[in-house]
Protein backbone atom coordinates (compact mmCIF):
# COMPACT_ATOMS: atom_id res chain seq x y z
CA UNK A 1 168.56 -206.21 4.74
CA UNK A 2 168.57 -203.01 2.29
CA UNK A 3 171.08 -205.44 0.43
CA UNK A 4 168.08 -207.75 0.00
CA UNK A 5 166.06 -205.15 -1.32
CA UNK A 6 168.29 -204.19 -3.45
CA UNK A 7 169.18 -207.44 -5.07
CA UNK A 8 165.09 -208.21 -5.88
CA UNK A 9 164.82 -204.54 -7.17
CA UNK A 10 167.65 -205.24 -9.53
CA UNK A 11 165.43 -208.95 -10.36
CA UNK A 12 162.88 -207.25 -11.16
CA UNK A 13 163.97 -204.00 -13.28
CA UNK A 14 165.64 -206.93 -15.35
CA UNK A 15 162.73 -208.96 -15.83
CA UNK A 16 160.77 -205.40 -16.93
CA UNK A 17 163.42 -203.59 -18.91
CA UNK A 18 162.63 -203.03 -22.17
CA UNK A 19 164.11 -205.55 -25.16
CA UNK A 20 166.33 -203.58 -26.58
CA UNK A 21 168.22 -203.19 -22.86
CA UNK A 22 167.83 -206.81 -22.31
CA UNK A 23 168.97 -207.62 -25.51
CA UNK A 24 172.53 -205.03 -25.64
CA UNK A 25 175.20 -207.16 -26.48
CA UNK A 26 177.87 -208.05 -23.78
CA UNK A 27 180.73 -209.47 -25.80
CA UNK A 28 181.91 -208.73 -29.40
CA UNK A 29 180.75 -211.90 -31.16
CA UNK A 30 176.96 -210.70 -29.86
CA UNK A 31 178.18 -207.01 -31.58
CA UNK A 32 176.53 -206.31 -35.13
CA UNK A 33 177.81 -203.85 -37.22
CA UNK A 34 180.98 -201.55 -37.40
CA UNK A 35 183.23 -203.87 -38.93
CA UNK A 36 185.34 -201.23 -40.61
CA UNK A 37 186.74 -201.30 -36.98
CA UNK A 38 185.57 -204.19 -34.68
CA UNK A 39 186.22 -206.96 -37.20
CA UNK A 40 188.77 -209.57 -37.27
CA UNK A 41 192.26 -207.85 -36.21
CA UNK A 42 190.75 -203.96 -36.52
CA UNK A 43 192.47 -202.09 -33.67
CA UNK A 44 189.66 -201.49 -31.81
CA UNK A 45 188.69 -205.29 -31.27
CA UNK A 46 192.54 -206.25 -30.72
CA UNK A 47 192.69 -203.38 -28.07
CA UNK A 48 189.29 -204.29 -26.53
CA UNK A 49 190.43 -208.20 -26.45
CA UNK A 50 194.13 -207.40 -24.95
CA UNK A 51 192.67 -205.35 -22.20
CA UNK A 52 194.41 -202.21 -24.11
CA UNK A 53 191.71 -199.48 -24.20
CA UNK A 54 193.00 -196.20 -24.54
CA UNK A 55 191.37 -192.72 -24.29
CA UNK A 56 188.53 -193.02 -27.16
CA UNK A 57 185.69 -191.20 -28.64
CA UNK A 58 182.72 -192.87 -29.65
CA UNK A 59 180.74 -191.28 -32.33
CA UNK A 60 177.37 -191.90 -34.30
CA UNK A 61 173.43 -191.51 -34.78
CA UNK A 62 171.09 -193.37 -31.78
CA UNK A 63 171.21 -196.87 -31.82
CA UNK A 64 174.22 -197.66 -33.76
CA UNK A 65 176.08 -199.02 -30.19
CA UNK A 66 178.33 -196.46 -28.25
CA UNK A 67 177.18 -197.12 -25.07
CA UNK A 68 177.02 -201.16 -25.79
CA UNK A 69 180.74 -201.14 -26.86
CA UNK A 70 181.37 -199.43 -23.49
CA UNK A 71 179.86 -201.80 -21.70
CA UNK A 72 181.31 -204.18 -23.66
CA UNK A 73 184.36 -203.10 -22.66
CA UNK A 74 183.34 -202.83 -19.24
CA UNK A 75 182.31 -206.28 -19.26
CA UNK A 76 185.98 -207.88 -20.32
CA UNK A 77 188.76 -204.93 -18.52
CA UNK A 78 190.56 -205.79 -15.52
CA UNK A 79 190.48 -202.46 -14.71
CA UNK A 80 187.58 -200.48 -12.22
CA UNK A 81 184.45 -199.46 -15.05
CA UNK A 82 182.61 -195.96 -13.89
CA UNK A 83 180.32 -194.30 -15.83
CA UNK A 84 178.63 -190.76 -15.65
CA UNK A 85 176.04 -189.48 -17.77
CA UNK A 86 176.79 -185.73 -19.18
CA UNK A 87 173.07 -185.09 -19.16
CA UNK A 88 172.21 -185.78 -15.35
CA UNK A 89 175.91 -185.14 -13.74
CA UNK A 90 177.57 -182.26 -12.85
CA UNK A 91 180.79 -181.12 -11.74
CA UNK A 92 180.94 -182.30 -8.58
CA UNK A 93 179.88 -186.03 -9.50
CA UNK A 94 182.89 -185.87 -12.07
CA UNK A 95 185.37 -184.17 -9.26
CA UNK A 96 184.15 -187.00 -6.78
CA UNK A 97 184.38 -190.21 -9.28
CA UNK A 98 188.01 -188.81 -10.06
CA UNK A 99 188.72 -188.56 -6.41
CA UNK A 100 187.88 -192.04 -6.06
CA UNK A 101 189.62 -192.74 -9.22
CA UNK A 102 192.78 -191.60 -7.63
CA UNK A 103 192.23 -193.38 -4.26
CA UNK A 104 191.53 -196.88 -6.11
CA UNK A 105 195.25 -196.36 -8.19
CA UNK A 106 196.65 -195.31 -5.06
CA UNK A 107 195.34 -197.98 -2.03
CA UNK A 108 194.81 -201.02 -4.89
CA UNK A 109 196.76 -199.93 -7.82
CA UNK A 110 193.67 -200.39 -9.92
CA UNK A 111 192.94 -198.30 -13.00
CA UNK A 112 189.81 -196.74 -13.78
CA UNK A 113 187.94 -196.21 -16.85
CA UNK A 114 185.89 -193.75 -16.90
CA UNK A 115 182.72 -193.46 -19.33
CA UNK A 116 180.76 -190.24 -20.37
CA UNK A 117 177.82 -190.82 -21.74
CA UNK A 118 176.81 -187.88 -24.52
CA UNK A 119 179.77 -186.25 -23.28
CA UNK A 120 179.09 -183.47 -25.42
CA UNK A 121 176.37 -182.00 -23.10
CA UNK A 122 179.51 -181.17 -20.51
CA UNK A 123 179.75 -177.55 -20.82
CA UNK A 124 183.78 -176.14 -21.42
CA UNK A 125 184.15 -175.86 -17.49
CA UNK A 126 183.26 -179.80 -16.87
CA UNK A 127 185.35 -180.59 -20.15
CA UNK A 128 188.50 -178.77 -18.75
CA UNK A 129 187.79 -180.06 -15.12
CA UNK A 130 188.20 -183.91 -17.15
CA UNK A 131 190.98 -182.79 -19.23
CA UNK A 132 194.30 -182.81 -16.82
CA UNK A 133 193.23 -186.32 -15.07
CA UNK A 134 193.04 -187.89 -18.99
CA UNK A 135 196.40 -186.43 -19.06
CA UNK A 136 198.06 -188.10 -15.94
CA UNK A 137 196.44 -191.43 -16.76
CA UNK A 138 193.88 -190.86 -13.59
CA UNK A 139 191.10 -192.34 -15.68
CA UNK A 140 190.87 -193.98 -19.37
CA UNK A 141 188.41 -191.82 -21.01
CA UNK A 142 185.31 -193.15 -22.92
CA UNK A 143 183.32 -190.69 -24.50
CA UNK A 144 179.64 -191.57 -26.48
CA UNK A 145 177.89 -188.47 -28.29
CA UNK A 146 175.81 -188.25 -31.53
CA UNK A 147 177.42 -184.87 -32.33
CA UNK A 148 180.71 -184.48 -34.08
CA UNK A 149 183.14 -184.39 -31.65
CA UNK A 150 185.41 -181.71 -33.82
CA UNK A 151 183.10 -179.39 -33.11
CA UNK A 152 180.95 -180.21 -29.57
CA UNK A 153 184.24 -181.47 -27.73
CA UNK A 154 187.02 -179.23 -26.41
CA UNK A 155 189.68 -179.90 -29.12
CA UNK A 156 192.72 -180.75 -26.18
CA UNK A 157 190.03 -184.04 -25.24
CA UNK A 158 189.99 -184.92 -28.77
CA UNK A 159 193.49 -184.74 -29.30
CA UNK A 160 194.25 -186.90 -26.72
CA UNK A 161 191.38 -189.55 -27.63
CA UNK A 162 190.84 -192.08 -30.49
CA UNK A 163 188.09 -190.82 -32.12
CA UNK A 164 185.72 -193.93 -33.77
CA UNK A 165 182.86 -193.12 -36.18
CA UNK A 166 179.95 -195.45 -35.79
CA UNK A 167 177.60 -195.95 -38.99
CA UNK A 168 173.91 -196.45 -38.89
CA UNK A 169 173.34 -200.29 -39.46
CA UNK A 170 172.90 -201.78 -42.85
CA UNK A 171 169.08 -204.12 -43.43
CA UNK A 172 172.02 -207.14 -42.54
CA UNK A 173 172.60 -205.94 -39.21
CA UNK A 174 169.45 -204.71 -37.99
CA UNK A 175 167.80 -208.39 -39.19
CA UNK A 176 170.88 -210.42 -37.41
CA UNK A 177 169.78 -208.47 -34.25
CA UNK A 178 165.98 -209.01 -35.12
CA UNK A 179 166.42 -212.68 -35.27
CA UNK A 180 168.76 -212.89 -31.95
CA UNK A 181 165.97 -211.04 -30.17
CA UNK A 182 163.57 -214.03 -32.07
CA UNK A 183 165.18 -216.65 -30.45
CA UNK A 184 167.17 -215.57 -27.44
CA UNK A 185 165.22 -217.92 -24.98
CA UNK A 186 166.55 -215.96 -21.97
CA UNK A 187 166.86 -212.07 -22.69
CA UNK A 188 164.23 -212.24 -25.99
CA UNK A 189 161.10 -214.37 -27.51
CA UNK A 190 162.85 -217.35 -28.04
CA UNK A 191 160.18 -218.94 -25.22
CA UNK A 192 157.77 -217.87 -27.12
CA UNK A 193 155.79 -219.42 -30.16
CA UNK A 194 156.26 -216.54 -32.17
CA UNK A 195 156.33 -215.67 -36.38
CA UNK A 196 156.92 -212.50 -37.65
CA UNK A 197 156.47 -212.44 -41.79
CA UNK A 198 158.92 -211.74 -44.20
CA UNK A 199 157.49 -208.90 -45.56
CA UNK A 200 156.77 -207.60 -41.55
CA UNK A 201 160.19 -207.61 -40.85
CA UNK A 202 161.42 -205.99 -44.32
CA UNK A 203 158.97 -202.84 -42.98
CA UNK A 204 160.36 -202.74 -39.12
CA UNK A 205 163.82 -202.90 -40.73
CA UNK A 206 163.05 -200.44 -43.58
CA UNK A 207 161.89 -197.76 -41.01
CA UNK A 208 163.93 -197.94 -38.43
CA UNK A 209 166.71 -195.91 -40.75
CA UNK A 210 169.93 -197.94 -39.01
CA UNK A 211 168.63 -197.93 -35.58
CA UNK A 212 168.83 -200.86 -33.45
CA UNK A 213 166.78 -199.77 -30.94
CA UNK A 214 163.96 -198.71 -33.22
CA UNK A 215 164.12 -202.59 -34.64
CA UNK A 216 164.13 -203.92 -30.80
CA UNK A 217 161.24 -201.46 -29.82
CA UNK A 218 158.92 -202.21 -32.82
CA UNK A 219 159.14 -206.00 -32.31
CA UNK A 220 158.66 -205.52 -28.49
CA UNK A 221 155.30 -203.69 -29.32
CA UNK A 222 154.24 -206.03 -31.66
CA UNK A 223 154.87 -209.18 -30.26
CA UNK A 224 153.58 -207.52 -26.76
CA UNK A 225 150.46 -206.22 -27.84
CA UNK A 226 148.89 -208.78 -30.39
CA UNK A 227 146.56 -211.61 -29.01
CA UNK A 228 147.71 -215.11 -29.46
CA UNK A 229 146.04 -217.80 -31.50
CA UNK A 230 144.11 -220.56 -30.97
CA UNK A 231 147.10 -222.59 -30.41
CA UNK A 232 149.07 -219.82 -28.00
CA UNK A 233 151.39 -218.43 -30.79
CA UNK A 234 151.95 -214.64 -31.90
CA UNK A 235 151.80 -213.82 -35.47
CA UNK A 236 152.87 -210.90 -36.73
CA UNK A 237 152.31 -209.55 -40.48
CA UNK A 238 152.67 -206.45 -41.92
CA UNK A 239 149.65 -204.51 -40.57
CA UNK A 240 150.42 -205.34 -36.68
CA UNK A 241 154.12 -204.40 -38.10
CA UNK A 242 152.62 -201.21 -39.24
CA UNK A 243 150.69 -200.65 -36.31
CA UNK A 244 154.14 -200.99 -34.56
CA UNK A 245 155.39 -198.46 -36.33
CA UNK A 246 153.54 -195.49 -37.24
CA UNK A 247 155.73 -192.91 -38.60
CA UNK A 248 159.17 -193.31 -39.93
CA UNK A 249 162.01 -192.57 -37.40
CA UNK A 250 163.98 -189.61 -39.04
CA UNK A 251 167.48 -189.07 -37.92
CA UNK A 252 167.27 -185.80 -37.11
CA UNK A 253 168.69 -183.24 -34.20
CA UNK A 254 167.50 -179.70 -34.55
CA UNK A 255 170.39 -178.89 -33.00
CA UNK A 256 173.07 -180.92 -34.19
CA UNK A 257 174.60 -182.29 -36.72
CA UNK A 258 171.69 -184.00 -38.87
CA UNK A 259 170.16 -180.47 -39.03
CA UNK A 260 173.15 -178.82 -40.44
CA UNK A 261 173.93 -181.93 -42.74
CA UNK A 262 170.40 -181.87 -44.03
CA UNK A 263 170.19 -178.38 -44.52
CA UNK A 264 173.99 -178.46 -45.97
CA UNK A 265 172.03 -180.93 -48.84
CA UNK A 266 169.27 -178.70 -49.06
CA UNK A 267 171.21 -175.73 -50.03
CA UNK A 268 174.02 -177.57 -52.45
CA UNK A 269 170.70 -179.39 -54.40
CA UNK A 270 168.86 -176.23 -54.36
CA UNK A 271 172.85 -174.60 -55.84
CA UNK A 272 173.71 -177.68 -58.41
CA UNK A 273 169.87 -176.71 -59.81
CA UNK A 274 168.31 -180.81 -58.82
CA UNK A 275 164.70 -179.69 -58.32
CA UNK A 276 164.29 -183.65 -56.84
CA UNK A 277 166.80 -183.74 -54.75
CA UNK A 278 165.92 -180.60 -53.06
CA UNK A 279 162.12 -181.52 -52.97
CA UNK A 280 163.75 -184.96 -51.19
CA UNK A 281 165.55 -182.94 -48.72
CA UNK A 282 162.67 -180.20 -47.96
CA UNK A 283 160.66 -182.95 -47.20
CA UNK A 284 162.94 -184.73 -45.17
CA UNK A 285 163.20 -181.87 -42.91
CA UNK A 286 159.49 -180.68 -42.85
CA UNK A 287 158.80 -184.04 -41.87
CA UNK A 288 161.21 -184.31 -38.99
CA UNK A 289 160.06 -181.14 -37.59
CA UNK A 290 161.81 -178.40 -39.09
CA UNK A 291 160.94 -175.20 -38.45
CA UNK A 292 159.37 -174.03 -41.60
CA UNK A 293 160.28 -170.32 -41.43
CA UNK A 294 163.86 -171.57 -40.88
CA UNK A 295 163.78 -173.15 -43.76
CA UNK A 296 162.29 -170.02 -45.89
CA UNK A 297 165.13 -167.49 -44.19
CA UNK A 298 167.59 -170.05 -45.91
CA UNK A 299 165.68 -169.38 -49.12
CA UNK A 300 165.59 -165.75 -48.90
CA UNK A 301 169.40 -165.85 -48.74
CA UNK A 302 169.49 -168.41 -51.89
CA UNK A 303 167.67 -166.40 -53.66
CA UNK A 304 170.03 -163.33 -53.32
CA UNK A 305 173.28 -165.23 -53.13
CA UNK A 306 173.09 -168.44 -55.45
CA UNK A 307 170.00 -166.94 -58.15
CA UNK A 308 170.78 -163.20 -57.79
CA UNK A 309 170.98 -160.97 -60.61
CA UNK A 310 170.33 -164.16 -63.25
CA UNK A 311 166.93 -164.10 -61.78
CA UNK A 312 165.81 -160.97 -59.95
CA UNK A 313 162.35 -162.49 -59.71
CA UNK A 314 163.89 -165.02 -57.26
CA UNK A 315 164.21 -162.71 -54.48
CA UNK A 316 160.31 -161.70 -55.16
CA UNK A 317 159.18 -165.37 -55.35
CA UNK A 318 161.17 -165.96 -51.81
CA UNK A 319 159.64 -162.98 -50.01
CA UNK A 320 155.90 -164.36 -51.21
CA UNK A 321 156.76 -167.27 -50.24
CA UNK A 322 158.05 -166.45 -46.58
CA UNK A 323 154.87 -163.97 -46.02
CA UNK A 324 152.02 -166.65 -47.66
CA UNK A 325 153.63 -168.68 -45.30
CA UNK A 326 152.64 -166.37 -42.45
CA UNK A 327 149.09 -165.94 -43.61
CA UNK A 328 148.32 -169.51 -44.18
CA UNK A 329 150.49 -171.65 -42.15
CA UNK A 330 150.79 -175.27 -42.06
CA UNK A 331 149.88 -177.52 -43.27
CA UNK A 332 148.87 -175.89 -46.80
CA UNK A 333 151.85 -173.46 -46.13
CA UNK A 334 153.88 -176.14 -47.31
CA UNK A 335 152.69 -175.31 -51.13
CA UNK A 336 154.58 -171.69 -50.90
CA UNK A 337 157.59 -173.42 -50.01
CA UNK A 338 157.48 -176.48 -52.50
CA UNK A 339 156.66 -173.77 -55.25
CA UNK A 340 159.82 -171.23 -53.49
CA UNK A 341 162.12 -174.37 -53.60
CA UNK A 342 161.20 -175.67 -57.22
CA UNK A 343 161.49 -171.84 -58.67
CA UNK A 344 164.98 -171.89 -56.88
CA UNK A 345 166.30 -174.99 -57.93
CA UNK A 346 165.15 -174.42 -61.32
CA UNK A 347 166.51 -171.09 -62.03
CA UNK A 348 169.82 -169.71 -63.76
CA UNK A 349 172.24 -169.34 -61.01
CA UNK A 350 174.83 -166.31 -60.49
CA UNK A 351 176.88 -165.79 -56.96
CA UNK A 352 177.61 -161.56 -58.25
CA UNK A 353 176.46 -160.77 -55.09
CA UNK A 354 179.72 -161.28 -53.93
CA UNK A 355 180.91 -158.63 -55.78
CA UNK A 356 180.16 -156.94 -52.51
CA UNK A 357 183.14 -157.92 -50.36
CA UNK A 358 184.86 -157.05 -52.92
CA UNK A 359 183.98 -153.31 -52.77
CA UNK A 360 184.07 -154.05 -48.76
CA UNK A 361 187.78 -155.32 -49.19
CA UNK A 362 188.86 -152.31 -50.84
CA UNK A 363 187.18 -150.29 -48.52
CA UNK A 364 189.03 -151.96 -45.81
CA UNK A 365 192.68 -151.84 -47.74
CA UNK A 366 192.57 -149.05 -49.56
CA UNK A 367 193.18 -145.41 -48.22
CA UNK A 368 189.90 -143.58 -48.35
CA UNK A 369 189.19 -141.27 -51.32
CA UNK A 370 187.29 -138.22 -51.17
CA UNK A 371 183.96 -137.89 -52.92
CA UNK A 372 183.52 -136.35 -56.28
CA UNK A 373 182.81 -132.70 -55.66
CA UNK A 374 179.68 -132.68 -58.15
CA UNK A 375 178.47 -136.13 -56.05
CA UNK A 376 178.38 -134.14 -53.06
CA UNK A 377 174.81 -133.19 -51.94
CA UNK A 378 174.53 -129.09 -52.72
CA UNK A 379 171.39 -128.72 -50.25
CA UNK A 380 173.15 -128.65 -46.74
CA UNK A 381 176.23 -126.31 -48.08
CA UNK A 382 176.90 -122.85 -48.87
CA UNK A 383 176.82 -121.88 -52.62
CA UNK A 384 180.20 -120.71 -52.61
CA UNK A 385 181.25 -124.11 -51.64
CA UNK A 386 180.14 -125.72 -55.11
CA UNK A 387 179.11 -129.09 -54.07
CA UNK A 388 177.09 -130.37 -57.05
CA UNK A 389 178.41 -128.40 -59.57
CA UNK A 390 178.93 -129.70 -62.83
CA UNK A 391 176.97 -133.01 -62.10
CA UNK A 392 174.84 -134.02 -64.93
CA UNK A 393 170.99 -135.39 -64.59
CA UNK A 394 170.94 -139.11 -66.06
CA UNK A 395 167.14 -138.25 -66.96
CA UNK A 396 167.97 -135.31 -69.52
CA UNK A 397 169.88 -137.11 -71.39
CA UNK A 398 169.03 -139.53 -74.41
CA UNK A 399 168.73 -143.48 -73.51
CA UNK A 400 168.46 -142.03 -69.66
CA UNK A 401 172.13 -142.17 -69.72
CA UNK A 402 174.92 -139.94 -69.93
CA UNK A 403 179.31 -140.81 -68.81
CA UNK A 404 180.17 -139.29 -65.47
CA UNK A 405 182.64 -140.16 -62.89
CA UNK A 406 181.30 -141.57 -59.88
CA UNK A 407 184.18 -143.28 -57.90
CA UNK A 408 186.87 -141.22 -56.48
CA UNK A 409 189.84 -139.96 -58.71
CA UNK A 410 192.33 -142.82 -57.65
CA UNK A 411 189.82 -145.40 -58.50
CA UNK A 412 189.08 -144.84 -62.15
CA UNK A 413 188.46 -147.49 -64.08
CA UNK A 414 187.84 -149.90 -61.16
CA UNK A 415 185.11 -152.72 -61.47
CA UNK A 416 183.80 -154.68 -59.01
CA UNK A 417 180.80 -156.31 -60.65
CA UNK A 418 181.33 -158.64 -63.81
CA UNK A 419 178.00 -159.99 -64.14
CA UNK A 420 178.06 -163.18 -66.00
CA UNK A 421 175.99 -164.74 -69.14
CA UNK A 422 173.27 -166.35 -67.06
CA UNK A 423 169.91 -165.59 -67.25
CA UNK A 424 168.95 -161.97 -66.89
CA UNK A 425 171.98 -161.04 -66.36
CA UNK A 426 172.96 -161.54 -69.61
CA UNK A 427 170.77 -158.61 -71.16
CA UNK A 428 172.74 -156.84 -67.92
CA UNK A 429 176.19 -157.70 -68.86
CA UNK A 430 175.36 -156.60 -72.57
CA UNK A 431 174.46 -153.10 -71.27
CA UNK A 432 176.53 -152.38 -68.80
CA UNK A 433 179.29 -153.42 -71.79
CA UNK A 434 177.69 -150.95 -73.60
CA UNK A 435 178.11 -147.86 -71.15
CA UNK A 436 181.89 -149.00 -69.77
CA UNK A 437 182.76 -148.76 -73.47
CA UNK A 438 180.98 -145.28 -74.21
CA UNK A 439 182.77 -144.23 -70.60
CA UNK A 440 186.20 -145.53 -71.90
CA UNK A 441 185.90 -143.71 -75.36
CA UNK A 442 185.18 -140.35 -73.63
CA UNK A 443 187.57 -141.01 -71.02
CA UNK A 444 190.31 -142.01 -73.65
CA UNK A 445 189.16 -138.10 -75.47
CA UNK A 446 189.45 -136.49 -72.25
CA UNK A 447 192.74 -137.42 -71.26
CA UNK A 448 193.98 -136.91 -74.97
CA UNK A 449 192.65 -133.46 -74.63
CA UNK A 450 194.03 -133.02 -71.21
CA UNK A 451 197.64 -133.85 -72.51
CA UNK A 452 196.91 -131.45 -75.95
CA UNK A 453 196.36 -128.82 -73.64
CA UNK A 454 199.28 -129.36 -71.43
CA UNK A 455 201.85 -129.68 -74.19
CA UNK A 456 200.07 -126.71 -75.75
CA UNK A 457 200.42 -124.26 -72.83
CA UNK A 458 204.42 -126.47 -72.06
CA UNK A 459 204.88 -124.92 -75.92
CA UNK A 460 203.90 -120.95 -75.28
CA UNK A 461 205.91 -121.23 -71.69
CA UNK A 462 208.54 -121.64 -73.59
CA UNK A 463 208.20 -119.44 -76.64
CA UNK A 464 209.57 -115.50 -76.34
């Protein structure tokens, strides 16, 4: 009886699932897209057709087809099909479908695929616990997740799986889908009197950024939601298409990899001095969602890193930025940090910061030097110690300036900075040219000196 049940429960969550479940492909020649390896004698398809599936990793944005190539494969292996779900299973569900794994090779000599559906949500310890029955041939793994695998999967999975990018869909895939929903008389509209206009379908394409689903989901909620005419049909033109689709879908994780990517842009246009291309990629993220005082931090360390000492004023325009922000929030907020991004990008670039590590390398390498006696603060010691002597006041002298020695002895002559021609830094690099030379001169007098004298007191040693 609870078979019964069942079966009409399944009937009916069939007849109600959405399109773009009742429309997933089951065999290849359904499949759009990803014909750099599903076409005609790629690997993939001749593995998938010969019943050959190893261990594989299935990577790619939403809606570009992991989990329909699973199935897929699901749908023509001889071999047992399980499938977990990283998001909703734990341990023991993956400890109990490899038991049964084992039990099905050992009673029926049946293999078992097993699939993991965004597999990267497994922490280490469910990773591992998958690990040494991939190795024994237990299970054929099948992995799906939208985050690179490199860095999200335990590296002794991924070196033991085929690892196969998926690409968002090109406007030629997502309208080859479109159309089989159109006229699919059993799983899409194909009953159905229905006309969607050219220009309608360019927009649900043009939005939907490579996404199947989005394509599936947009047409759904058109074609569901617009009253028929006189004569029964649905017609659909760009303003129900519209209404189908408010807002753009943006790929984009906050915690994956189309937030690093994005941000990876943001920085490099910002760097390579594009004030477009980093306007296009602010606004990208701002309208995904991005947090905006993320995105200021990440300009606050521009500004010091990539601008620097070519534009001191860069750090200043940053800080304003990142505390205007504060006071006014969104959504005119977003004025401080198109003005913080456009001063960035459009400013003289120098990366002398760096000229910190190094100072911190030497520090590290080098054995440590003492400090200059006259350096040495005179206030905390005993006169008789002479800490301070002989130091000489920058201020009394003319141009505010005056040679002294300021790095230990063993590290005369040493230079970490070499500021460049860029910007301000230019006026920088022509002084501080100016005082190294002055420094050398007198240094070159003082040592000739210090030599005169030696030789001179060598000569009396030696006269009677």
């Amino acid at each position: 009886m609870a078979d019964l049940f069942d079966e009409h429960a399944d009937e009916v969550r069939e007849e109600r699932a959405p399109l773009a479940d009742r429309m997933r492909p089951r065999t290849l020649d359904e499949f759009a897209g990803q014909e750099h390896f599903l076409g005609e004698g790629k690997l993939l398809r001749r593995a998938i057709e010969a019943d050959r599936v190893t261990s594989v990793l299935f990577y790619g944005p939403p809606g570009t087809g992991k989990t329909t190539l699973a199935q897929i494969i699901a749908n023509t292996t001889e071999a047992h099909f399980s499938s977990l779900n990283a998001v909703l299973s734990g341990v023991n569900d993956l400890r109990e479908a490899i038991q049964t794994a084992k039990n099905r090779l050992k009673h029926h000599q049946t293999r078992t695929i097993l699939f993991v559906d965004e597999v990267h949500r497994f922490n280490t310890a469910q990773q591992d616990a998958l690990l040494p029955h991939v190795e024994d041939g237990t299970v054929t793994f099948i992995g799906a997740t939208t985050e690179n695998p490199y860095f999200e999967v335990n590296d002794a999975l991924v070196s033991r799986s085929r690892v196969f990018e998926l690409e968002p869909l090109d406007d030629g895939d997502l309208r080859q889908i479109a159309a089989m929903a159109l006229t699919d008389e059993e799983r899409g509209y194909g009953d159905r009197d229905v006309e969607v206009t050219e220009d309608a379908l360019d927009h649900i394409i043009d939005t939907a950024n490579g996404d199947a689903r989005s394509v599936l989901n947009a047409l759904e909620l058109a074609i569901e939601t617009t009253e028929p005419t006189g004569n029964g049909g649905i017609a659909i033109d760009l303003s129900v298409a519209e209404d189908s689709i408010q807002q753009r879908a943006v790929l984009y994780d906050k915690e994956g990899d189309a937030h690093f990517d994005t941000i990876s842009a943001f920085i490099k246009s910002l760097r390579g001095s594009d004030p477009d291309a980093a306007l296009y990629w602010l606004a990208r993220m701002l309208y995904a969602g991005e947090e905006p005082r993320s995105i200021l931090r990440r300009m606050l360390i521009f500004a010091a890193e990539d601008v620097g000492m070519a534009d001191p004023r860069a750090l200043q325009v940053a800080q304003s930025a990142a505390a205007g922000f504060d006071y006014v929030g969104m959504p005119e907020g977003r004025f401080m940090i198109a003005e913080c991004c456009l001063y960035l990008a459009t400013a003289p670039k120098s990366n002398t910061t760096f000229s910190y590590f190094d100072a911190l390398d030497h520090v590290r390498e080098e054995q440590t030097e003492d400090i200059p006696n006259h350096l040495k603060d005179p206030t905390r010691d005993k006169e008789e110690l002479g800490h301070g002597d002989g130091y000489k006041y920058p201020h009394a002298y003319q141009q505010h300036y005056t040679s002294q020695q300021y790095l230990p002895n063993e590290m005369q002559g040493t230079y970490f900075y070499e500021p460049t021609e860029q910007g301000y830094e230019k006026t920088v690099a022509q002084r501080l040219e100016q005082w190294r030379e002055r420094d050398f001169d007198e240094d070159v007098v003082k040592r000739a000196q210090k030599y005169a004298d030696a030789a001179r007191e060598e000569e009396e040693e030696e006269t009677p």
